[in-house]
Protein backbone atom coordinates (compact mmCIF):
# COMPACT_ATOMS: atom_id res chain seq x y z
CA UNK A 1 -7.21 3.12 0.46
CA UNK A 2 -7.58 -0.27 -1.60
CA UNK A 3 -9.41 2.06 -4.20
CA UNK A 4 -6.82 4.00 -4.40
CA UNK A 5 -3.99 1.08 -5.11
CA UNK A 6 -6.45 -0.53 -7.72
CA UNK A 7 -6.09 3.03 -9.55
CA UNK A 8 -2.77 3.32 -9.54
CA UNK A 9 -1.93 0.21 -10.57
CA UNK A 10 -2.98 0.73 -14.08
CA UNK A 11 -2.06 4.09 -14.19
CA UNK A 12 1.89 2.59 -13.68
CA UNK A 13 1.36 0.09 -16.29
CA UNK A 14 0.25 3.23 -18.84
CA UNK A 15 3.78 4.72 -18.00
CA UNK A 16 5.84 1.42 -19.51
CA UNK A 17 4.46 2.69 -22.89
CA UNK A 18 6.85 5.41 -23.25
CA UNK A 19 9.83 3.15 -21.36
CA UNK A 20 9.45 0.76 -23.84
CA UNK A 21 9.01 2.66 -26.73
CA UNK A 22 12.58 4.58 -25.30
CA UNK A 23 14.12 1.49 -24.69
CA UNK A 24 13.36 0.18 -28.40
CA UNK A 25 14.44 3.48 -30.01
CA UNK A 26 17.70 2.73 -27.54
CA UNK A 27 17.88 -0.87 -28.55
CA UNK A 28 17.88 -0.32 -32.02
CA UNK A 29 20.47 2.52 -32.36
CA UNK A 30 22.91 1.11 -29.79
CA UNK A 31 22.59 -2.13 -31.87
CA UNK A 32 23.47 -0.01 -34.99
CA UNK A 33 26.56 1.41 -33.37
CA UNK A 34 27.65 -2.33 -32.25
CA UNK A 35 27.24 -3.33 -35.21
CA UNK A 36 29.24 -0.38 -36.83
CA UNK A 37 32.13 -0.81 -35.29
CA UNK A 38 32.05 -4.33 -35.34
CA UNK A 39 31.91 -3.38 -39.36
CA UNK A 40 34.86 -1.35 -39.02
CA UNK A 41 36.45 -4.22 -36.95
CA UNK A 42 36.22 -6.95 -39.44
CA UNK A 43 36.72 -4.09 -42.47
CA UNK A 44 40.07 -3.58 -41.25
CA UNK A 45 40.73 -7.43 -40.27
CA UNK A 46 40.01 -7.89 -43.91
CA UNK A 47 41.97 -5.14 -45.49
CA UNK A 48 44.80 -6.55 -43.58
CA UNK A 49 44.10 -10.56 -44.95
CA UNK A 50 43.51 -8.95 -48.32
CA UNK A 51 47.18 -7.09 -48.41
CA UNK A 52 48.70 -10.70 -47.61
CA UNK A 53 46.42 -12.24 -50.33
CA UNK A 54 47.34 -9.59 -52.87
CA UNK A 55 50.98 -10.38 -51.79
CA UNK A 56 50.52 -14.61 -52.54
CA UNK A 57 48.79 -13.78 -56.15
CA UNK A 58 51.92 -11.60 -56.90
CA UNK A 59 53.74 -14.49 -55.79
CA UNK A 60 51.79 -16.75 -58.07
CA UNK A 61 48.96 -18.12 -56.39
CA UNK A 62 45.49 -17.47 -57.55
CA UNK A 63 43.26 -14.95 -56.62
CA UNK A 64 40.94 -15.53 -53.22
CA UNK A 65 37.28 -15.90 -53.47
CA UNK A 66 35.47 -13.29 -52.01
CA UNK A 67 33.82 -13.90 -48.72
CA UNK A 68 30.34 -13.39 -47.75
CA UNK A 69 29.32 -11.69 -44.24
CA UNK A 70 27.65 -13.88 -41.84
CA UNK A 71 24.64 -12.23 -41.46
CA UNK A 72 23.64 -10.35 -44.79
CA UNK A 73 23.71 -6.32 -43.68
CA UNK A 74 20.43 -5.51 -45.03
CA UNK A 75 18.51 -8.13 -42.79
CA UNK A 76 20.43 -6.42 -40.05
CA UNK A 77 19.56 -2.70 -41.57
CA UNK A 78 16.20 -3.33 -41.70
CA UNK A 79 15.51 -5.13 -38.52
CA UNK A 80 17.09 -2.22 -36.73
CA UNK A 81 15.12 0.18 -38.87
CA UNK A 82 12.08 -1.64 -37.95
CA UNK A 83 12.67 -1.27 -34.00
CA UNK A 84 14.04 1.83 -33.69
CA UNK A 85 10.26 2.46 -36.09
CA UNK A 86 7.80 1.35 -33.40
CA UNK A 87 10.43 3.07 -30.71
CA UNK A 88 8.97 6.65 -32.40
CA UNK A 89 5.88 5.19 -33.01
CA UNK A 90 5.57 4.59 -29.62
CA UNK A 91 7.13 8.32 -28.40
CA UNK A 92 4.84 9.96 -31.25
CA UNK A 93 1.44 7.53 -29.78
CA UNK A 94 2.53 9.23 -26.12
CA UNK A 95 1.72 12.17 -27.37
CA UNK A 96 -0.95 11.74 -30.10
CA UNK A 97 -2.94 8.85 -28.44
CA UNK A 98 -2.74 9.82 -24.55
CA UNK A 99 -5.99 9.42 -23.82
CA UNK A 100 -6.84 5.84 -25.78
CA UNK A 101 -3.57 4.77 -24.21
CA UNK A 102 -5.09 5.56 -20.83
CA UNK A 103 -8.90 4.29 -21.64
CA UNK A 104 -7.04 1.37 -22.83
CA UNK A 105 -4.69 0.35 -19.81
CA UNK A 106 -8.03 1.60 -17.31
CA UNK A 107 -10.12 -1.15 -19.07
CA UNK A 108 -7.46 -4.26 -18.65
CA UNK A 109 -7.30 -3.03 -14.94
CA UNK A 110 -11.28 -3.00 -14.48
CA UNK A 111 -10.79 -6.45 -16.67
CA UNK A 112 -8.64 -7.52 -13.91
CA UNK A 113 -10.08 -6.30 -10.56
CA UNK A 114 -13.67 -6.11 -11.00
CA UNK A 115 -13.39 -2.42 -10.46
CA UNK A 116 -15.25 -0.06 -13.10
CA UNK A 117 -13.30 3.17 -13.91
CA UNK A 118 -14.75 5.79 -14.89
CA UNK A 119 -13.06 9.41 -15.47
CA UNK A 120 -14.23 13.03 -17.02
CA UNK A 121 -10.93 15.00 -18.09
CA UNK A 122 -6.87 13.91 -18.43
CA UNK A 123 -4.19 15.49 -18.24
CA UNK A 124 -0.36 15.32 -18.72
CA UNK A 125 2.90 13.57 -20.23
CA UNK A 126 3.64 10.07 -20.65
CA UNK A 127 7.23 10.75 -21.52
CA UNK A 128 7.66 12.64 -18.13
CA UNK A 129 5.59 10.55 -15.68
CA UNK A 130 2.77 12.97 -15.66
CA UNK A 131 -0.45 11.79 -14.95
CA UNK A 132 -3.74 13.46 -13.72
CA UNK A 133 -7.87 12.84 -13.65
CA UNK A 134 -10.38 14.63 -12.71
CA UNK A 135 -13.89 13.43 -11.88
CA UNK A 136 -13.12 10.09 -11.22
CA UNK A 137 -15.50 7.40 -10.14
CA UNK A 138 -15.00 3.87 -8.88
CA UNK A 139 -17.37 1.10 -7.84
CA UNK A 140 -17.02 -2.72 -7.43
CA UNK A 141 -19.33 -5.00 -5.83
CA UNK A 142 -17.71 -8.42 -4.50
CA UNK A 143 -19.99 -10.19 -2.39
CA UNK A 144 -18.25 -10.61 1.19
CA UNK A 145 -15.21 -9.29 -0.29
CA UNK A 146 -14.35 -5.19 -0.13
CA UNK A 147 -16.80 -3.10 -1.50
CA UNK A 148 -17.00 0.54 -2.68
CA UNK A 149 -18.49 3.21 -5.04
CA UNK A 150 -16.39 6.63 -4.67
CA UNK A 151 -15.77 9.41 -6.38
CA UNK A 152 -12.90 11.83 -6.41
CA UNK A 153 -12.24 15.63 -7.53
CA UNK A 154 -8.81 15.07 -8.53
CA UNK A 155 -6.06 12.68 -8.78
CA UNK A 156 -2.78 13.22 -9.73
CA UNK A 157 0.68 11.77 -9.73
CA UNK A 158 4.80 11.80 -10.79
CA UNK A 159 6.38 8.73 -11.74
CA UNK A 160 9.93 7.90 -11.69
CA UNK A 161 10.17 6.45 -15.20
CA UNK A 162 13.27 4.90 -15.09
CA UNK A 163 12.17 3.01 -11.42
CA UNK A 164 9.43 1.00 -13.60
CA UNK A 165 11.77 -1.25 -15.00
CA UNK A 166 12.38 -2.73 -11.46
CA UNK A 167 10.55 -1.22 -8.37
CA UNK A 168 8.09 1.62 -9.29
CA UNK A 169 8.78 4.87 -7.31
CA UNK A 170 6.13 8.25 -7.11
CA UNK A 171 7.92 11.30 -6.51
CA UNK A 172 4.84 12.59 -5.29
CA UNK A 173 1.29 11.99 -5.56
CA UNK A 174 -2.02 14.45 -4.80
CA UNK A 175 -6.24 12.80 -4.14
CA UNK A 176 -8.19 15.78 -3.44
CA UNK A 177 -12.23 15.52 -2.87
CA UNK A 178 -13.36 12.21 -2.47
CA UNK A 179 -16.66 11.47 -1.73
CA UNK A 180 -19.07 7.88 -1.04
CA UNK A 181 -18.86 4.48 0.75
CA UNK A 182 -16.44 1.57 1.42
CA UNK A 183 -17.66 -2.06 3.04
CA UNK A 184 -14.89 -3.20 4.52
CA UNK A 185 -14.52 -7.30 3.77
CA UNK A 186 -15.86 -10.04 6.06
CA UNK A 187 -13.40 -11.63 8.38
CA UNK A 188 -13.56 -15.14 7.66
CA UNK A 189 -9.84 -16.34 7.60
CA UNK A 190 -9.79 -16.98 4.23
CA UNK A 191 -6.60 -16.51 2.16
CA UNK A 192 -6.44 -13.14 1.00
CA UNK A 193 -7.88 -12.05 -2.93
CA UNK A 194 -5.15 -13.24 -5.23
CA UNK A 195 -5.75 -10.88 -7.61
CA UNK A 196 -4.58 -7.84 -4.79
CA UNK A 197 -1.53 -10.17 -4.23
CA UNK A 198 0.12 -10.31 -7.72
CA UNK A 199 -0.60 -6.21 -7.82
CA UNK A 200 2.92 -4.74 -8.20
CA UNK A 201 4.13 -3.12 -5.58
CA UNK A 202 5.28 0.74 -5.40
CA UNK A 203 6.61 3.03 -3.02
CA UNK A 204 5.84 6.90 -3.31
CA UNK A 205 8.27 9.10 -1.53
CA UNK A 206 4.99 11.50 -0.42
CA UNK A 207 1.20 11.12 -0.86
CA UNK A 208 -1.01 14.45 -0.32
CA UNK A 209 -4.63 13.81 0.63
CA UNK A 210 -7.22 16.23 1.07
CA UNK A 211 -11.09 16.81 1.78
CA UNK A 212 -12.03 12.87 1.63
CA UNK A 213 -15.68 12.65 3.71
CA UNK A 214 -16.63 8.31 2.95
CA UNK A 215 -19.29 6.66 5.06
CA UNK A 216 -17.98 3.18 6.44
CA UNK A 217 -20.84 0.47 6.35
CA UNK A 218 -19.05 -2.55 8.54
CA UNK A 219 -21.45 -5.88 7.58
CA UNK A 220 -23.03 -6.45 10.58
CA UNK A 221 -22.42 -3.62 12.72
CA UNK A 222 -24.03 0.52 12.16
CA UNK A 223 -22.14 2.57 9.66
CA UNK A 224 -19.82 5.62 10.30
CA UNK A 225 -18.39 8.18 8.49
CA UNK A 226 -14.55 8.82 8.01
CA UNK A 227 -13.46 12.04 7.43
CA UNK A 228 -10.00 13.48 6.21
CA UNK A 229 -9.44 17.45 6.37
CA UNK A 230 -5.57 17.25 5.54
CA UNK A 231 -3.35 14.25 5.26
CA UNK A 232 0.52 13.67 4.20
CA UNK A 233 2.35 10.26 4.25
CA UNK A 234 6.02 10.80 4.06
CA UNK A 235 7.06 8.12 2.77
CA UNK A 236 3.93 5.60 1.34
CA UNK A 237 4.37 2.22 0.65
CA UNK A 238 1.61 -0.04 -0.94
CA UNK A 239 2.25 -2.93 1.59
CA UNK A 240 1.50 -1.49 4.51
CA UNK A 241 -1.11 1.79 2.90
CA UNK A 242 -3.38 1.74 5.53
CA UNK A 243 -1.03 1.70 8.57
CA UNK A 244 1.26 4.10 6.94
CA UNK A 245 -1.63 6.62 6.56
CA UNK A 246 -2.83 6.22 10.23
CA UNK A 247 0.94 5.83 11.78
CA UNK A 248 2.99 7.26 9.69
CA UNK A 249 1.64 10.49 8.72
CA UNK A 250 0.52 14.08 9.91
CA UNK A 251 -3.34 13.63 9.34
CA UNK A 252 -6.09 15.32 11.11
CA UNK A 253 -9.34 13.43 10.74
CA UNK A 254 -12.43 12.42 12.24
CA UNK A 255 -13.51 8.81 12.39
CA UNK A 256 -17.41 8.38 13.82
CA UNK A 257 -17.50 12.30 14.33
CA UNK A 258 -14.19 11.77 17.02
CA UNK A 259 -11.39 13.51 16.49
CA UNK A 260 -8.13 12.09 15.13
CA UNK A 261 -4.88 13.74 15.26
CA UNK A 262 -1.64 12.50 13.64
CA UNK A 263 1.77 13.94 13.54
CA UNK A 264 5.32 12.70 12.26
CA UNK A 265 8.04 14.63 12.60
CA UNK A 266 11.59 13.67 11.15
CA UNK A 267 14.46 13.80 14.10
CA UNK A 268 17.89 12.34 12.01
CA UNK A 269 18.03 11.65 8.64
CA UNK A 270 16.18 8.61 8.49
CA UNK A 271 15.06 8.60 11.99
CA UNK A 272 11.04 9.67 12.47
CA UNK A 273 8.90 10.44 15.60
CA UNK A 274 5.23 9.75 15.51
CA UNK A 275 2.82 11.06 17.95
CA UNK A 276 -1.03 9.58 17.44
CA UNK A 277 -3.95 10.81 19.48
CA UNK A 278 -7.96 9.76 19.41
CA UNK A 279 -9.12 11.61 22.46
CA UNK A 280 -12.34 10.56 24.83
CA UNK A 281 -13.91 8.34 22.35
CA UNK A 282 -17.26 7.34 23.26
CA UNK A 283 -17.08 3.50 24.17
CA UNK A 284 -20.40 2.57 22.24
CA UNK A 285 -18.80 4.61 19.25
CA UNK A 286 -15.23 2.76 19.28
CA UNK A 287 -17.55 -0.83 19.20
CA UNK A 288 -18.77 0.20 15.85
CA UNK A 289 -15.11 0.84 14.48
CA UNK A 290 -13.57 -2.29 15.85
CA UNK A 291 -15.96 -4.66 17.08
CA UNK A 292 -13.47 -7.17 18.79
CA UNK A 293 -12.55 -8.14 22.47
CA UNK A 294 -11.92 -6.23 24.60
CA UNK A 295 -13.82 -3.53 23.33
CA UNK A 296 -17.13 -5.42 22.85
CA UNK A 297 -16.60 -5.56 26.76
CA UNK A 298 -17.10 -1.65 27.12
CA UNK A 299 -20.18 0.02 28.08
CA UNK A 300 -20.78 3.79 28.51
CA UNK A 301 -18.02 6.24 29.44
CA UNK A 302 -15.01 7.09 26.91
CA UNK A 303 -11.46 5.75 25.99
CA UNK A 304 -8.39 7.85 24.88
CA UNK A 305 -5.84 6.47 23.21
CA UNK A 306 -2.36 8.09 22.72
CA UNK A 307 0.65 6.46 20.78
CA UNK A 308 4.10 7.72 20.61
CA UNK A 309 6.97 5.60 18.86
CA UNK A 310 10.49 6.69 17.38
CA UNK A 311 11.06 4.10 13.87
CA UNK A 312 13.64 4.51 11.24
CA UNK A 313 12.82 4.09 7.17
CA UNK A 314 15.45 1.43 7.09
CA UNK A 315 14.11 -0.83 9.96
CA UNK A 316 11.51 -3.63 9.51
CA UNK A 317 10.23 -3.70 12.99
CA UNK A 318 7.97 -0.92 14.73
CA UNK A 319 7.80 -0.37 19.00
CA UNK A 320 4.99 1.35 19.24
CA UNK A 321 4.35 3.17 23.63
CA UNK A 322 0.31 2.99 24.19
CA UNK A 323 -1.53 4.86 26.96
CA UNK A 324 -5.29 3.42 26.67
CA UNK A 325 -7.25 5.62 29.53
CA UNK A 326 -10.74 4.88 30.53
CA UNK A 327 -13.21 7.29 32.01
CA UNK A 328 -16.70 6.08 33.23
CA UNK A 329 -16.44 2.60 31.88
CA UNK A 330 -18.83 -0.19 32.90
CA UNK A 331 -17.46 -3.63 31.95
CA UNK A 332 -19.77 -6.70 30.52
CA UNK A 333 -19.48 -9.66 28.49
CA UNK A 334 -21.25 -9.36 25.35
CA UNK A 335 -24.34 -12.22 24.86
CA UNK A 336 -23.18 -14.98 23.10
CA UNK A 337 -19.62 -14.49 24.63
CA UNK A 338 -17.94 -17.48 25.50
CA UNK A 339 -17.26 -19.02 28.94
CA UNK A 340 -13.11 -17.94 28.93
CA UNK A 341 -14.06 -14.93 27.54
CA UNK A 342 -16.90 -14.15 30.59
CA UNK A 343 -14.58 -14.75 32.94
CA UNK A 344 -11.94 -12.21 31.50
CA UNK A 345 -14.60 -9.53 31.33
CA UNK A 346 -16.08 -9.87 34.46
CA UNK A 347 -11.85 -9.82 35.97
CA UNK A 348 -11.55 -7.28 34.20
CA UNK A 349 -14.71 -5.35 35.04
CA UNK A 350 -13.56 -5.45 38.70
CA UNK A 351 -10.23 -4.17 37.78
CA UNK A 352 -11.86 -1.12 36.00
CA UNK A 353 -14.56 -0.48 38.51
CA UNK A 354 -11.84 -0.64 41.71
CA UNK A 355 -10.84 2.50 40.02
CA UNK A 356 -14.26 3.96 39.82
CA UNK A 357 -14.71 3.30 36.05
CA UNK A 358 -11.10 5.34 35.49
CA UNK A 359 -8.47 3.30 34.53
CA UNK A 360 -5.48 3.41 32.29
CA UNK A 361 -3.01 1.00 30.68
CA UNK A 362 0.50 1.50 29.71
CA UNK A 363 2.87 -0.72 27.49
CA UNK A 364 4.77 -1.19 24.75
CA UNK A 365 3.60 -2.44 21.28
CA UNK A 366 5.84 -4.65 19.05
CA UNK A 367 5.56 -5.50 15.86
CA UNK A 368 6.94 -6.92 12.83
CA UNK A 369 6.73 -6.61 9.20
CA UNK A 370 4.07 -8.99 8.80
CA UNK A 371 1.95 -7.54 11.59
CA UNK A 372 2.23 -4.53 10.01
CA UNK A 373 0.72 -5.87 6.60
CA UNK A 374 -2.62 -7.04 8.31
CA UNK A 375 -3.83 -3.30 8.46
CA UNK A 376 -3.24 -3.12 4.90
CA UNK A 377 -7.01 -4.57 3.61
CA UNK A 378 -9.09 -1.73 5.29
CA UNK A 379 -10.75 -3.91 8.22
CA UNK A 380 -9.05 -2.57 11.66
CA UNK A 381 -10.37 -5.34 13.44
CA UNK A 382 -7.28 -7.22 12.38
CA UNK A 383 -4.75 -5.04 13.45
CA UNK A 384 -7.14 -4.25 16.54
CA UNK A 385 -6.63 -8.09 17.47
CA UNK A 386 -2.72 -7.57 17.51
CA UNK A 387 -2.66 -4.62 19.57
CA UNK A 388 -5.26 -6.74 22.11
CA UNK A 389 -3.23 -9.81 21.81
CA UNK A 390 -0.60 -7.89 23.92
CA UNK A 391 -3.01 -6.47 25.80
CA UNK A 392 -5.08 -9.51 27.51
CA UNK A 393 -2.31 -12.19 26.32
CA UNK A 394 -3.65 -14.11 23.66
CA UNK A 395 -6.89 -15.15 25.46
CA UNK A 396 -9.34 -13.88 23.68
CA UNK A 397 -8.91 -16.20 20.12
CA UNK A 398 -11.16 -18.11 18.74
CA UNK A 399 -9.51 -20.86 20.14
CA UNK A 400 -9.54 -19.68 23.67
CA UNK A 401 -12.69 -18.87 23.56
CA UNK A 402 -13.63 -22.96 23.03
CA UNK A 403 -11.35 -24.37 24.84
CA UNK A 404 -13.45 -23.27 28.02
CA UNK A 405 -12.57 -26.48 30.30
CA UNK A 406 -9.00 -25.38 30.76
CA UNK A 407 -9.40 -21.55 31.19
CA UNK A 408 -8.47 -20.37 34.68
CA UNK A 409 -4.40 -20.97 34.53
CA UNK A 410 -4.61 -18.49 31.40
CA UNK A 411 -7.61 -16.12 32.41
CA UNK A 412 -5.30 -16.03 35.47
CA UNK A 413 -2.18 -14.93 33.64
CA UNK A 414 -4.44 -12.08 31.25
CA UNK A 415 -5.60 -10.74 34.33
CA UNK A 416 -2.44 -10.62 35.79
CA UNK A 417 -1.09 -8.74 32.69
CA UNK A 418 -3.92 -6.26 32.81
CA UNK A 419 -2.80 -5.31 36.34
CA UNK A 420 0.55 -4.95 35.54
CA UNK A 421 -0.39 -2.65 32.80
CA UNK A 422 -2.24 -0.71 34.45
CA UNK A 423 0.23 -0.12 37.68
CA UNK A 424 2.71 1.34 34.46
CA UNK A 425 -0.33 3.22 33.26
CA UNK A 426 -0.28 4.76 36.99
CA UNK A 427 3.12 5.75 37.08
């Protein structure tokens, strides 16, 4: 997904080309119809003084000197000329230069971002918002940063031209056959790439994905492939891309060979209904996509996980209703794990296995904005350690974890919250 926002970055800068070479050509010939009529404004002014002049010389006085405009009207001719010029220079380059233009703009974002873009065949209109490539390949290497090298069959979009002079809109975009690998970055807490930060933000009112197969290699942890038969994001915004493809979309997928089912539905106007399902996921698999507490704490058996929420396009918070079911589940602290942390697995181990391994947890999921955002790099873990906050109650940080003297009022209160959950989950 963050290959995908490097891409189109550029690809929106290529369109101001023709929206500035427009708004030149528009400059220069509503400045020569200003300046027109402020011609035939001070033409007639003048006519007038003249009559009353003509009328004093008659009378005996001498004859006026002539007076010189304040800004010679050549200089203004010619500067005019000269803009409105590069305005059809830069229509005509549209046209004659597309694919330099687009080389061009592709190499300042690869300047930019690290990422090298390559392509095979263009296609389509600057002057329209047309854009398509075929046979594209993208690779960057960045250390402990996000890593990739993918290809794709085709990718195509239509730009609002007119939204690029303030927030850039897609009418509708289309990324069919992509193919290769993506390292997610290393959670260290460090402040997010800088460069991905100043990247202009743009909303596209529908995004069309189709036959992506990537294998995800987590540092650390046994790679996984993602697959994507059919996906549609209705609407797609670049803040929140990887949360609005997974929760706000109808997708069917397969992440680790598990199935993944997505569907949105609208139910007013603005009003949408999402229903998410990832059905009797093997526990060892589900470590491998989010390594984090509680599900480092899951041995054997299989978890289900079903999400239905109702969210409007006008409202910046999300409640999200979770059913997490387990079926066979043994419960153990991971090595290394530590002494709060123990102590909530093994409570919660007893919970689970006073159910025969079977157990199921119900609640409700809020979150804001910036919650949101934190799916938006491609590492789930973060947005897994939201979800889990509500879940066991904040006990699982980093900072409950080493503050081990003072655990059993809150390992208390986590376990308590567990049981409540699951007593909803029951009814």
């Amino acid at each position: 997904m963050e290959a995908l926002l490097i891409l189109f970055a550029p690809l929106l800068e290529i369109l101001m080309v023709p929206v500035v070479a427009v708004a030149g050509a528009v400059f220069s010939f509503v400045g020569e119809v200003l300046i027109a009529l402020f011609g035939l404004l001070f033409e007639l002014l003048g006519r007038k003084r003249r009559k009353k002049l003509r009328s004093a010389d008659e009378a005996g006085a001498g004859p006026a000197p002539a007076r010189k405009p304040l800004i010679p009207r050549k200089l203004v001719h010619w500067s005019a000329g000269i803009v409105f010029a590069i305005g059809l220079a830069g229509i005509a380059a549209s046209y004659l230069f597309f694919d330099p233009i687009l080389r061009w703009g592709l190499n300042r974002a690869e300047a930019k971002s690290g990422v090298e873009i390559t392509y095979e065949r263009s296609a389509g209109n600057l002057l329209t918002g047309e854009l398509a490539l075929d046979g594209i390949r993208m690779r960057r290497q960045a250390g402990a940063g996000l890593e990739f090298d993918v290809t794709a069959e085709r990718v195509a979009l239509d730009v609002v031209l007119t939204s690029l002079l303030a927030e850039p809109r897609i009418e509708q975009a289309e990324v069919v056959g992509v193919r290769g690998f993506v390292t997610p970055p290393e959670r260290n807490g460090k402040t997010p790439d800088k460069r991905r930060s100043k990247r202009r933000a743009f909303i596209a009112d529908a995004i069309r994905v189709e036959d992506v197969a990537l294998e995800v290699r987590p540092r650390g942890t046994a790679t996984y492939p993602f697959v994507v038969t059919r996906a549609e994001v209705v609407p797609f915004r670049s803040e929140t891309a990887l949360f609005d493809l997974l929760f706000r979309s109808n997708m069917q997928a397969q992440v680790a060979g598990q199935s993944l089912s997505v569907e949105t539905r609208a139910i007013t106007d603005y009003g949408r209904e999402t229903f998410w399902r990832f059905e009797a996921v093997e526990a060892d698999k589900l470590k491998l996509l989010v390594p984090r507490a509680p599900l480092t704490w899951l041995n054997g058996g299989t978890v289900s996980a079903r999400v239905d929420d109702r969210w409007s396009l006008e409202e910046d918070w999300i409640e999200m209703d979770w059913r997490l079911a387990f079926e066979g589940l043994e419960v153990t602290a991971p090595a290394g794990a530590g002494l709060r942390e123990t102590a909530l697995a093994k409570g919660f181990g007893k919970i689970v296995a006073a159910k025969g391994g079977d157990a199921e947890f119900h609640y409700r999921l809020n979150l804001d904005q910036k919650q949101i955002a934190v799916a938006r790099s491609g590492d789930l873990s973060g947005f897994w350690d939201i979800v889990a906050d509500q879940l066991i109650g904040r006990a699982t940080t980093d900072e409950a974890k080493d503050a081990a003297g003072q655990s059993d009022g809150k390992v208390k209160g986590a376990l308590e919250r567990m049981k409540g959950l699951l007593r909803r989950g029951e009814e």
